[in-house]
N, C-alpha and C. Protein backbone atom coordinates (compact mmCIF):
# COMPACT_ATOMS: atom_id res chain seq x y z
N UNK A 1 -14.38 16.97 -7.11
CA UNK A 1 -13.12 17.39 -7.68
C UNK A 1 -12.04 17.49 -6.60
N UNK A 2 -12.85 17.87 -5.51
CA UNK A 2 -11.47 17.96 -4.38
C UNK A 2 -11.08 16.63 -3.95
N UNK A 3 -11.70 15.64 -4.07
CA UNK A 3 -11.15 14.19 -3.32
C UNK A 3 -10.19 13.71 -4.41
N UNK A 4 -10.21 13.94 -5.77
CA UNK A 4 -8.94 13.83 -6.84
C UNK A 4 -8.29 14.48 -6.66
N UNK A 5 -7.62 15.64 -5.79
CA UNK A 5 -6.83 15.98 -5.73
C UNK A 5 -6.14 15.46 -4.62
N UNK A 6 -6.89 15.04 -3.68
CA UNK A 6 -6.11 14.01 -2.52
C UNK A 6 -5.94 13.04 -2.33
N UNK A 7 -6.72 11.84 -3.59
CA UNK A 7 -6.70 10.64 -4.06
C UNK A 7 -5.86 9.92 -4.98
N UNK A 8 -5.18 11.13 -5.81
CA UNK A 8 -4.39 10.87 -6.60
C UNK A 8 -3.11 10.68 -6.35
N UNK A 9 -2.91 12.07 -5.99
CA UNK A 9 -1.00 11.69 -4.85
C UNK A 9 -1.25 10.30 -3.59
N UNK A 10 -2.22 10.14 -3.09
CA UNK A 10 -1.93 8.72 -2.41
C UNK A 10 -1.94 7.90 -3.01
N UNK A 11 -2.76 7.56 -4.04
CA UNK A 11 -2.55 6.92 -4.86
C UNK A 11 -1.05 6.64 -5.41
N UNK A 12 -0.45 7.61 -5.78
CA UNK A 12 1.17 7.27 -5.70
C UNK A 12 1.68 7.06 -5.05
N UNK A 13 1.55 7.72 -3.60
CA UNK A 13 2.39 7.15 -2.79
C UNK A 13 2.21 5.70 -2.61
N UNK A 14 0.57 4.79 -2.50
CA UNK A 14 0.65 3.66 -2.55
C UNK A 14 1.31 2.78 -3.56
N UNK A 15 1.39 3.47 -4.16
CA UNK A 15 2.27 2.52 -6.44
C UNK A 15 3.54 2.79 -5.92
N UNK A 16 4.62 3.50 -4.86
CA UNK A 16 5.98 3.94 -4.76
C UNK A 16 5.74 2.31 -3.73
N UNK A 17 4.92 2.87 -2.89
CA UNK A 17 5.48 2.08 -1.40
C UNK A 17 5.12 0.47 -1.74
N UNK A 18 4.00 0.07 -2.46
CA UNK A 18 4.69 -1.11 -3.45
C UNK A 18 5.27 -1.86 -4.08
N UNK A 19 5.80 -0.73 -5.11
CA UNK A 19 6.84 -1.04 -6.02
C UNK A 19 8.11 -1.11 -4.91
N UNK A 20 8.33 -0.16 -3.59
CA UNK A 20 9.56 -0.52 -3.03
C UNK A 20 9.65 -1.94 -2.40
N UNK A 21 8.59 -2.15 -1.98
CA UNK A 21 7.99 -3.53 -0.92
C UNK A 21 8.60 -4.87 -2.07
N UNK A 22 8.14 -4.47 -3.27
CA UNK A 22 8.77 -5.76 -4.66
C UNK A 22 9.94 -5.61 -4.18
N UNK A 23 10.88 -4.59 -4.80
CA UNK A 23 12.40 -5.01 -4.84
C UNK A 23 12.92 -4.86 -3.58
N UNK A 24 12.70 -4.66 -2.55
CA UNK A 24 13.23 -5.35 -1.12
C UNK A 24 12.68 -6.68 -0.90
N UNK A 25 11.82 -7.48 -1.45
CA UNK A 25 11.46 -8.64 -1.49
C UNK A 25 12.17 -9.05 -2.51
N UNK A 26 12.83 -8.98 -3.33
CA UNK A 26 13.27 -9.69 -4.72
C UNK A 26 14.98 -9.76 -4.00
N UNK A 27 15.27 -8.45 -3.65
CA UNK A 27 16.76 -8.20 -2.91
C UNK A 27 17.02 -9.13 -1.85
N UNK A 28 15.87 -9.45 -0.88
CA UNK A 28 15.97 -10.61 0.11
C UNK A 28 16.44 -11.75 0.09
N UNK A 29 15.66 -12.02 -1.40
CA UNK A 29 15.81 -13.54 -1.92
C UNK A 29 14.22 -14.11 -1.48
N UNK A 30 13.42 -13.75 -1.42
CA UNK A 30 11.97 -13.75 -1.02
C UNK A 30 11.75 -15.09 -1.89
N UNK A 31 11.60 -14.62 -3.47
CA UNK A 31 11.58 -15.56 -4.33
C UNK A 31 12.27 -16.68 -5.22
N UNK A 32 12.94 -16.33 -4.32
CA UNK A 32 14.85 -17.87 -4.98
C UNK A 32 14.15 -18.89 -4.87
N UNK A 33 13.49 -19.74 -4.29
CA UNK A 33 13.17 -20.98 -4.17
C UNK A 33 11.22 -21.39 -3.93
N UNK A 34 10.52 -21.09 -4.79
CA UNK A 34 9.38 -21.17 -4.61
C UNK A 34 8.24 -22.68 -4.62
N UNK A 35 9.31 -23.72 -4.96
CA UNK A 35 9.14 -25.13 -5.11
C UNK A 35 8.72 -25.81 -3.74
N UNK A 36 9.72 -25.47 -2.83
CA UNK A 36 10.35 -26.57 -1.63
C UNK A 36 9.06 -25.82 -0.66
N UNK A 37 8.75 -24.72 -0.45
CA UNK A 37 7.80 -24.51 0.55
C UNK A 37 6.37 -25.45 0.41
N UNK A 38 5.95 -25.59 -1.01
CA UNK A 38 4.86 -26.33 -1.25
C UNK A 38 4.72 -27.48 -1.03
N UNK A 39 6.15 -28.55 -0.70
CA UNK A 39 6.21 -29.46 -0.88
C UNK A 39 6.67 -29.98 0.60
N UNK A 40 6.99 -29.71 1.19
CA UNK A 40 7.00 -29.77 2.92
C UNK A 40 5.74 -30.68 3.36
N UNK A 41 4.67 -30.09 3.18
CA UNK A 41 3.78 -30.78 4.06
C UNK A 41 3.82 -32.55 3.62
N UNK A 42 4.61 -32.77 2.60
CA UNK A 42 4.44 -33.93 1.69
C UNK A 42 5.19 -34.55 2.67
N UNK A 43 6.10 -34.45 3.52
CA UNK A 43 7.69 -35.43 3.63
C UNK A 43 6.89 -36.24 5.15
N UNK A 44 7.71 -37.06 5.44
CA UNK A 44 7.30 -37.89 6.29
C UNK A 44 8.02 -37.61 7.57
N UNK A 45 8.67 -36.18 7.87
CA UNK A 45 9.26 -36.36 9.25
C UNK A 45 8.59 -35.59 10.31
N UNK A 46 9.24 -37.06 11.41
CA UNK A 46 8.95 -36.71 12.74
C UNK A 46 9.15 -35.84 13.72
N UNK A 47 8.69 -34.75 13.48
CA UNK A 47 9.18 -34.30 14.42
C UNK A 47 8.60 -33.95 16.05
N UNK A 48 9.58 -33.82 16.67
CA UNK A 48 9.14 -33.95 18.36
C UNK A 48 8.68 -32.94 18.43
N UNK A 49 7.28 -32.59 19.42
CA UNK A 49 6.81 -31.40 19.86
C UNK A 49 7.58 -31.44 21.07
N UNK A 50 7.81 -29.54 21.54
CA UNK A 50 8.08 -29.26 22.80
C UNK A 50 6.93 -28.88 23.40
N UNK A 51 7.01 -29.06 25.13
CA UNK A 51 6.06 -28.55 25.52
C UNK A 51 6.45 -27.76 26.42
């Protein structure tokens, strides 16, 4: 009974600090364009390594 009482409020705090982690990711623009990252490895350019 005592670990529900200290399992539960973290438990919220983890569902707050979540839910904040979404909409500072949504506010970023995190998810505006979810197409073009997948499709990168497809293209044919060269590019120069530095060394």
């Amino acid at each position: 009974m005592n670990a529900l009482l200290m399992l539960i409020p973290l438990a919220l705090v983890l569902l707050l600090a979540a839910v904040g982690a979404l909409f500072w990711a949504v506010r970023r623009g995190q998810f505006d364009d979810l197409d073009t990252p997948g499709l990168e490895p497809l293209t044919d350019d060269e590019r120069p390594w530095k060394d």
